[in-house]
Protein backbone atom coordinates (compact mmCIF):
# COMPACT_ATOMS: atom_id res chain seq x y z
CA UNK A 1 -12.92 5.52 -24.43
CA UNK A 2 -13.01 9.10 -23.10
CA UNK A 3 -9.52 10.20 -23.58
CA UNK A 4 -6.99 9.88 -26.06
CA UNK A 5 -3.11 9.08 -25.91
CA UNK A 6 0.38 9.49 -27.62
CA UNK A 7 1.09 5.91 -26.32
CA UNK A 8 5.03 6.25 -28.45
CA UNK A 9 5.85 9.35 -26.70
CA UNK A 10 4.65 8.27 -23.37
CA UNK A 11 6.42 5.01 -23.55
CA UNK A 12 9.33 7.43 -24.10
CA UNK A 13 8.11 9.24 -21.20
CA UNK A 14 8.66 5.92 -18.75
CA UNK A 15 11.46 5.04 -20.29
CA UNK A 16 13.25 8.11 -19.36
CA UNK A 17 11.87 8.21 -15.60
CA UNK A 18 13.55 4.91 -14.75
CA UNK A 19 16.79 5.57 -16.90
CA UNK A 20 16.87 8.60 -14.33
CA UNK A 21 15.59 6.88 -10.88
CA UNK A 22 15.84 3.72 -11.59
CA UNK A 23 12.03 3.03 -10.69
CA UNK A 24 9.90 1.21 -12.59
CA UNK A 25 7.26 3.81 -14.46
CA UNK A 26 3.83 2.99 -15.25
CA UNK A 27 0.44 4.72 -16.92
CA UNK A 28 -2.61 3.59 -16.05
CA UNK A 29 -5.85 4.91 -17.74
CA UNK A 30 -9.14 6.45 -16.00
CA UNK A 31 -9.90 3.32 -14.03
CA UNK A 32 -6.72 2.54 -12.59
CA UNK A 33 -5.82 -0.59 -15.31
CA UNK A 34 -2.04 -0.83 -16.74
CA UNK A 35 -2.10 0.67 -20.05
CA UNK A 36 2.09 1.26 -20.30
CA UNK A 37 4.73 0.55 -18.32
CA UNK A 38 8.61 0.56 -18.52
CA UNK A 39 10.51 -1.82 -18.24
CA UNK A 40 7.60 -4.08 -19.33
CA UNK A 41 8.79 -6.67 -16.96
CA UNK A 42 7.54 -6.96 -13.06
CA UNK A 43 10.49 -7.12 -10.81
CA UNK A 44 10.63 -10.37 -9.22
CA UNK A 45 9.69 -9.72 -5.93
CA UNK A 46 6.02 -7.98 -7.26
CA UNK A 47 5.80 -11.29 -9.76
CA UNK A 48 6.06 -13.59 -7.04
CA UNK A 49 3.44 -12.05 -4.88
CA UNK A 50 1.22 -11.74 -7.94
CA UNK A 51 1.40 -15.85 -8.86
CA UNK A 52 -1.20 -15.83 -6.27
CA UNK A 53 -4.26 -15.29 -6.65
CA UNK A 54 -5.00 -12.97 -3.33
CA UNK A 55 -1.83 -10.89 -4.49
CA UNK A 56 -2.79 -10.45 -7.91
CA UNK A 57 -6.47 -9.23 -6.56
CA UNK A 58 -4.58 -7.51 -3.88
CA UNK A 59 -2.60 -5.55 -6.53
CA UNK A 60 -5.14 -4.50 -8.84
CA UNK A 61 -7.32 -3.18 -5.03
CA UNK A 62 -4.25 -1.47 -4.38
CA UNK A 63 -3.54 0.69 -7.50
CA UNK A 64 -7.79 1.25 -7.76
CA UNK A 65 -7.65 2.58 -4.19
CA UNK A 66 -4.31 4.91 -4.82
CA UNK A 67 -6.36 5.89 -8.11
CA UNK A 68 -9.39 6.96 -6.12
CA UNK A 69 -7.11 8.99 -3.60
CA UNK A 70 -5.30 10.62 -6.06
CA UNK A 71 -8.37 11.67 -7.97
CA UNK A 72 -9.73 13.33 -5.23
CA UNK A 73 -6.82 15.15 -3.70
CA UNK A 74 -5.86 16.10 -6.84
CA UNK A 75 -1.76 15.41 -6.10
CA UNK A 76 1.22 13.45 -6.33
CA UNK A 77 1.26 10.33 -3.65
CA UNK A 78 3.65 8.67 -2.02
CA UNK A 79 2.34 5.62 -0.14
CA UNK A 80 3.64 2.06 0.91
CA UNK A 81 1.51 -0.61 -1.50
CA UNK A 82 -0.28 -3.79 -0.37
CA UNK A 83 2.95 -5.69 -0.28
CA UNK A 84 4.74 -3.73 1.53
CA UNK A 85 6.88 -1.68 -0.86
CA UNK A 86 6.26 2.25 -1.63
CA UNK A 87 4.86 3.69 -4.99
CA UNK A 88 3.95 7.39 -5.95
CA UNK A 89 0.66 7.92 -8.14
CA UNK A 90 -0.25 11.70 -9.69
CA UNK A 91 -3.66 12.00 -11.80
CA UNK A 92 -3.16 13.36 -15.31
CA UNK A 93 -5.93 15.88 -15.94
CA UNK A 94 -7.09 17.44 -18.88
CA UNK A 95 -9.54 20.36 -18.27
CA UNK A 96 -10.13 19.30 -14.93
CA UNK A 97 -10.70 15.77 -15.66
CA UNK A 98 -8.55 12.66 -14.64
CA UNK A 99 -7.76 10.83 -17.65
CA UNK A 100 -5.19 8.46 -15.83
CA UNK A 101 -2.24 8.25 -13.95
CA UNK A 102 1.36 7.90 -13.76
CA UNK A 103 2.57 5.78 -11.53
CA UNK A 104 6.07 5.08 -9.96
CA UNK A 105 6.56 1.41 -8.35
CA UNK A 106 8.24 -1.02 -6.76
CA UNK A 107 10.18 1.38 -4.24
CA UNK A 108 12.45 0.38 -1.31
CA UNK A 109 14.11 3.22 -0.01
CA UNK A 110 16.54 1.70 1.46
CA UNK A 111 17.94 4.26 4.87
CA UNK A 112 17.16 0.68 6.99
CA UNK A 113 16.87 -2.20 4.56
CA UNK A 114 16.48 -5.09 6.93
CA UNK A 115 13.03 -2.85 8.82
CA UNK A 116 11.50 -2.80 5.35
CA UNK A 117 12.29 -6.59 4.39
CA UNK A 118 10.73 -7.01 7.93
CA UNK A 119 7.19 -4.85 6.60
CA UNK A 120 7.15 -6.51 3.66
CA UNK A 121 7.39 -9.90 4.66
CA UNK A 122 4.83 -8.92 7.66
CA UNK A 123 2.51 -7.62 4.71
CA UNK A 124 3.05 -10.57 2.30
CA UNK A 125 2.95 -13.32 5.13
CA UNK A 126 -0.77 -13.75 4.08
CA UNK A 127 0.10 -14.94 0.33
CA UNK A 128 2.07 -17.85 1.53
CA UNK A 129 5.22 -16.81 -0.40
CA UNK A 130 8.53 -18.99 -0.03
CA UNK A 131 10.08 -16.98 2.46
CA UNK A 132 14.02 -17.97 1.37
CA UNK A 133 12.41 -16.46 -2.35
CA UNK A 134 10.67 -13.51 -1.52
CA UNK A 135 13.90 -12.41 0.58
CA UNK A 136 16.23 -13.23 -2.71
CA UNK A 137 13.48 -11.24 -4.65
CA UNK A 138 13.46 -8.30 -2.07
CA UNK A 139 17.61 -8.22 -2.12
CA UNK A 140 17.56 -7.35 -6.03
CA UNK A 141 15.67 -4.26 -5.87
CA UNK A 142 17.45 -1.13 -5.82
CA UNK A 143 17.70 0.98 -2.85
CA UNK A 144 16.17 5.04 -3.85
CA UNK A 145 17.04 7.21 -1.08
CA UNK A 146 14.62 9.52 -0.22
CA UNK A 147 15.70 12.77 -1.14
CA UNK A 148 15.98 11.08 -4.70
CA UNK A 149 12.57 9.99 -4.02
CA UNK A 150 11.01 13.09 -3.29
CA UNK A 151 12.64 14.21 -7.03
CA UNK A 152 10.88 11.69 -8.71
CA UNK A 153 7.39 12.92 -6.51
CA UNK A 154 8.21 16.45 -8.21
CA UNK A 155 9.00 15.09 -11.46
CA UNK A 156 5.94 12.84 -11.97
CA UNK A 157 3.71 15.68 -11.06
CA UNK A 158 5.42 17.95 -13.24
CA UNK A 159 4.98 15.41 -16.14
CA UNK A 160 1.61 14.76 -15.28
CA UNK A 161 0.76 18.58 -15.71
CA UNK A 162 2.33 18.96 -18.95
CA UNK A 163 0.77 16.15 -20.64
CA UNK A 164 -2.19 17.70 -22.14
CA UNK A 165 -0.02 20.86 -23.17
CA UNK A 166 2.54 18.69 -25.03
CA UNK A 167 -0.79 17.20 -26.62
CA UNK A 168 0.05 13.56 -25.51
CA UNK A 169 -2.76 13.51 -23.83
CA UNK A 170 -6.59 14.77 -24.59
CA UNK A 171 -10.20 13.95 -24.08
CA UNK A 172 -12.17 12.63 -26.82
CA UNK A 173 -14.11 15.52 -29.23
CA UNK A 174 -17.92 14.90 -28.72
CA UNK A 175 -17.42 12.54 -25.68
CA UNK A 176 -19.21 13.31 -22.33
CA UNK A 177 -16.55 14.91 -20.46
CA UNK A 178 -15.58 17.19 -23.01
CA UNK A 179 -19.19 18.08 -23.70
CA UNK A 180 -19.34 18.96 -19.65
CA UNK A 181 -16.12 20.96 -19.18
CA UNK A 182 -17.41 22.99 -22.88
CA UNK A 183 -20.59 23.70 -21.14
CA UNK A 184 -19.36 23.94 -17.38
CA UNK A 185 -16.80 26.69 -18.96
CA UNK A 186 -19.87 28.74 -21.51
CA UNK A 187 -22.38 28.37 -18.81
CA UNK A 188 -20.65 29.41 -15.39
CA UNK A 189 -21.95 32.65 -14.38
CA UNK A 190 -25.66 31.01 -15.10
CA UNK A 191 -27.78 28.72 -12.65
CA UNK A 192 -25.68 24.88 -13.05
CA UNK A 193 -27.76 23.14 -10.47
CA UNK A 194 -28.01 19.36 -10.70
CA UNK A 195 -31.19 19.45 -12.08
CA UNK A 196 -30.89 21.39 -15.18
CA UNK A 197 -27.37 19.62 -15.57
CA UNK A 198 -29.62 16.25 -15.83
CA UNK A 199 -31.86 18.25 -18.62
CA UNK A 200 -29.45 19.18 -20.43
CA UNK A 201 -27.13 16.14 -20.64
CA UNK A 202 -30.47 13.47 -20.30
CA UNK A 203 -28.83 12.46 -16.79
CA UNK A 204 -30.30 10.83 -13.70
CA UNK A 205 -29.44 12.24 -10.63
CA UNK A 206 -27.21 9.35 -9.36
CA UNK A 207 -25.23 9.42 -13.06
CA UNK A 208 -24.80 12.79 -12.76
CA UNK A 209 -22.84 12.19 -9.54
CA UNK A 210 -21.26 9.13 -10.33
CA UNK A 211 -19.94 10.87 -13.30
CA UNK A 212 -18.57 13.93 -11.14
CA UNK A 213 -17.03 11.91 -8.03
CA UNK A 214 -15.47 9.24 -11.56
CA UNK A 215 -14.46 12.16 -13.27
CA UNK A 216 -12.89 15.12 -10.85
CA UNK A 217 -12.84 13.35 -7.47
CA UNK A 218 -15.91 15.45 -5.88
CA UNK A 219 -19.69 16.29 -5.89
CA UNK A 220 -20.53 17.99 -8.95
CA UNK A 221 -21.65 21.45 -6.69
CA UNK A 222 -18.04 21.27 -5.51
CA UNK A 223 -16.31 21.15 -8.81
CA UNK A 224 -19.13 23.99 -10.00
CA UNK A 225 -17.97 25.97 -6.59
CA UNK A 226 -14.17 25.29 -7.48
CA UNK A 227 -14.35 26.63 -11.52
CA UNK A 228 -15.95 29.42 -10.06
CA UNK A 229 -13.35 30.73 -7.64
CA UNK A 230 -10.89 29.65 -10.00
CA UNK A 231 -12.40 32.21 -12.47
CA UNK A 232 -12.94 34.98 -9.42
CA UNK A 233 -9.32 34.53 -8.68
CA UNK A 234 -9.00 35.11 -12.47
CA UNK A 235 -11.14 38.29 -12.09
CA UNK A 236 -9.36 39.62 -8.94
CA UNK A 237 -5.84 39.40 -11.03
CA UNK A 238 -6.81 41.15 -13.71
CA UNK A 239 -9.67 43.59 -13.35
CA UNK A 240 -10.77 46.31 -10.67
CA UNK A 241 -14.12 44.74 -10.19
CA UNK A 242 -15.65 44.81 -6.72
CA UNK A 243 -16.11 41.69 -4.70
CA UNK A 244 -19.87 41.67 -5.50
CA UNK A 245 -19.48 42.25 -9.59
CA UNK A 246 -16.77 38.78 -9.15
CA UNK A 247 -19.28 37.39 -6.97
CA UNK A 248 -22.02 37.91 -9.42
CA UNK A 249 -19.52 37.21 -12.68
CA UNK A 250 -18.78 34.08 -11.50
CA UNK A 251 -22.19 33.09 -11.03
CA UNK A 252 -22.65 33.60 -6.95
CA UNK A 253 -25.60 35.45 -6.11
CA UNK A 254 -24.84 35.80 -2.51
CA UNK A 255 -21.86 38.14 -1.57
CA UNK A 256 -21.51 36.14 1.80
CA UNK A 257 -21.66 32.61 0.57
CA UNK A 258 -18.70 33.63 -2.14
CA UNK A 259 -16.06 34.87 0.78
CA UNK A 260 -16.74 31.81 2.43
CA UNK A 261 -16.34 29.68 -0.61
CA UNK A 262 -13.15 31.59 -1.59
CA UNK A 263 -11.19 31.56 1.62
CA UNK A 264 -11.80 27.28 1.67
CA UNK A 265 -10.41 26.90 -1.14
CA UNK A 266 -7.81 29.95 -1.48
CA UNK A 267 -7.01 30.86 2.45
CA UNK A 268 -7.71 34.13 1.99
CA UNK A 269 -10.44 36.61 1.79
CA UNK A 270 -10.99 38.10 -1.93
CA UNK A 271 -9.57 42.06 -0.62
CA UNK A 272 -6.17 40.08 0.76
CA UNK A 273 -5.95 37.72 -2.31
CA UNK A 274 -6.03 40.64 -4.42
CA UNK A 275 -3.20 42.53 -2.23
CA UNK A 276 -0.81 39.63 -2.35
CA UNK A 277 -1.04 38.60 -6.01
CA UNK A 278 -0.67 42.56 -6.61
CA UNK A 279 2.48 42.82 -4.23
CA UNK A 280 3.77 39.80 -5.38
CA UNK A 281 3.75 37.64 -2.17
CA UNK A 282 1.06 35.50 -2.92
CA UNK A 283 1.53 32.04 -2.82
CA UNK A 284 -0.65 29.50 -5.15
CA UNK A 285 -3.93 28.29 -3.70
CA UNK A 286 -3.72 24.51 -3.14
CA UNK A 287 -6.92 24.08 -2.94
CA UNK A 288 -7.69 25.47 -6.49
């Protein structure tokens, strides 16, 4: 175990998203496995498609694979599930690491009821489902409308961000992560290539980038490259430094390699991130 949870006050946490929506809420850890949910309950429609086999696997495939996307976009998801019904999924990170997920299930949105029934009984067709059940199932979930659904998107990312703040959520002292992020964060203006990151942590190559894409989505180098500008955009906020002294702060030896690095990930050039954030017109790098 990696990460560490306030399992009460999260439980309180789902509760309160589906006394608001009406949507089932869910956390599952690191790997993408149920660890809470509220109501603890499946709907009936969900429970009939997981009595089979192929739907149960089909399940667990789907919430792995909206884990993995979510990891590496870094965002809040909205997406129609296996069976035919939409979910949202946002990461919970903690120093740049996904701990787990919240997850919001179950969804029928409801503008055109009978065209959903119709994609959901397309999708489920494979299971072998009574069809006079699955339909009775379908009819007793609630309808969410959309714009209500795009307040629960914004909600479960907001909750998702605050997590670690509120201190319901935290890695593990001592455990690998932390131990990275400590040294990621101490060591960042100093060479971090992948070979003295496999000194210093006893690390084989392919660990060391298992552990990266498992742990924030990407390649280590990328993460490296994405602290840095992080800390450059830091340094252009709050200091009159030159573009080479953040360059060379941040641990970027090469003046030209650093503008192209910051304008992927920022949109901007260094000299016009600095003028909007000082004339107050800048709007927050996605990307970062």
């Amino acid at each position: 175990m990696q990460a560490v949870f306030d399992r009460q006050e999260l439980r309180k946490l789902l509760r309160d998203f589906y006394q608001l929506t009406g949507i089932r809420a869910a956390m599952l850890d690191a790997w993408g496995i149920d660890m809470l949910s509220y109501p603890d309950h499946l709907p009936e429609f969900c429970r009939l498609v997981r009595e089979k086999p192929q739907g149960r696997t089909a399940c667990l495939q789907c919430d792995q694979n909206a884990c993995r996307r979510a990891r590496e976009e870094r965002r809040a998801l909205l997406y129609p599930c296996h069976a035919g019904l939409l979910e949202i999924i946002t990461p919970i990170l903690v120093d740049d690491t996904v701990v787990g997920y919240l997850l919001l299930s179950h969804i029928v949105q409801g503008a055109d009821r009978e065209a959903e029934w119709r994609f959901a009984a397309e999708r489920c067709a494979r299971y072998g489902l009574p069809l006079d059940k699955q339909r009775a199932a379908f009819d007793q979930l609630p309808s969410t409308p959309y714009p209500k659904l795009q307040a629960a998107e914004h909600l479960l990312a907001l909750a998702a961000r605050t997590l670690y703040r509120e201190r319901l959520a935290g890695l593990v002292p001592g455990s690998l992560p932390q131990r990275m992020n400590d040294f990621l964060d101490e060591h960042l203006a100093e060479d971090l290539s992948g070979p003295r990151l496999c000194r210093e942590f006893s690390m084989s190559r392919t660990a060391l980038y298992q552990f990266a894409r498992e742990q924030y989505g990407c390649g280590i180098s990328e993460h490296i490259a994405r602290l840095r500008i992080r800390r450059a955009v830091a340094l252009l906020n709050t200091t009159d430094l030159t573009n080479a002294q953040v360059a060379e702060a941040v641990g970027i030896r090469d003046v030209n390699y650093f503008f192209r690095v910051f304008r992927k990930l920022t949109g901007l050039t260094p000299k016009k991130y600095r003028e909007a954030a000082r004339s107050g017109t800048l709007v927050k790098p996605q990307g970062l």
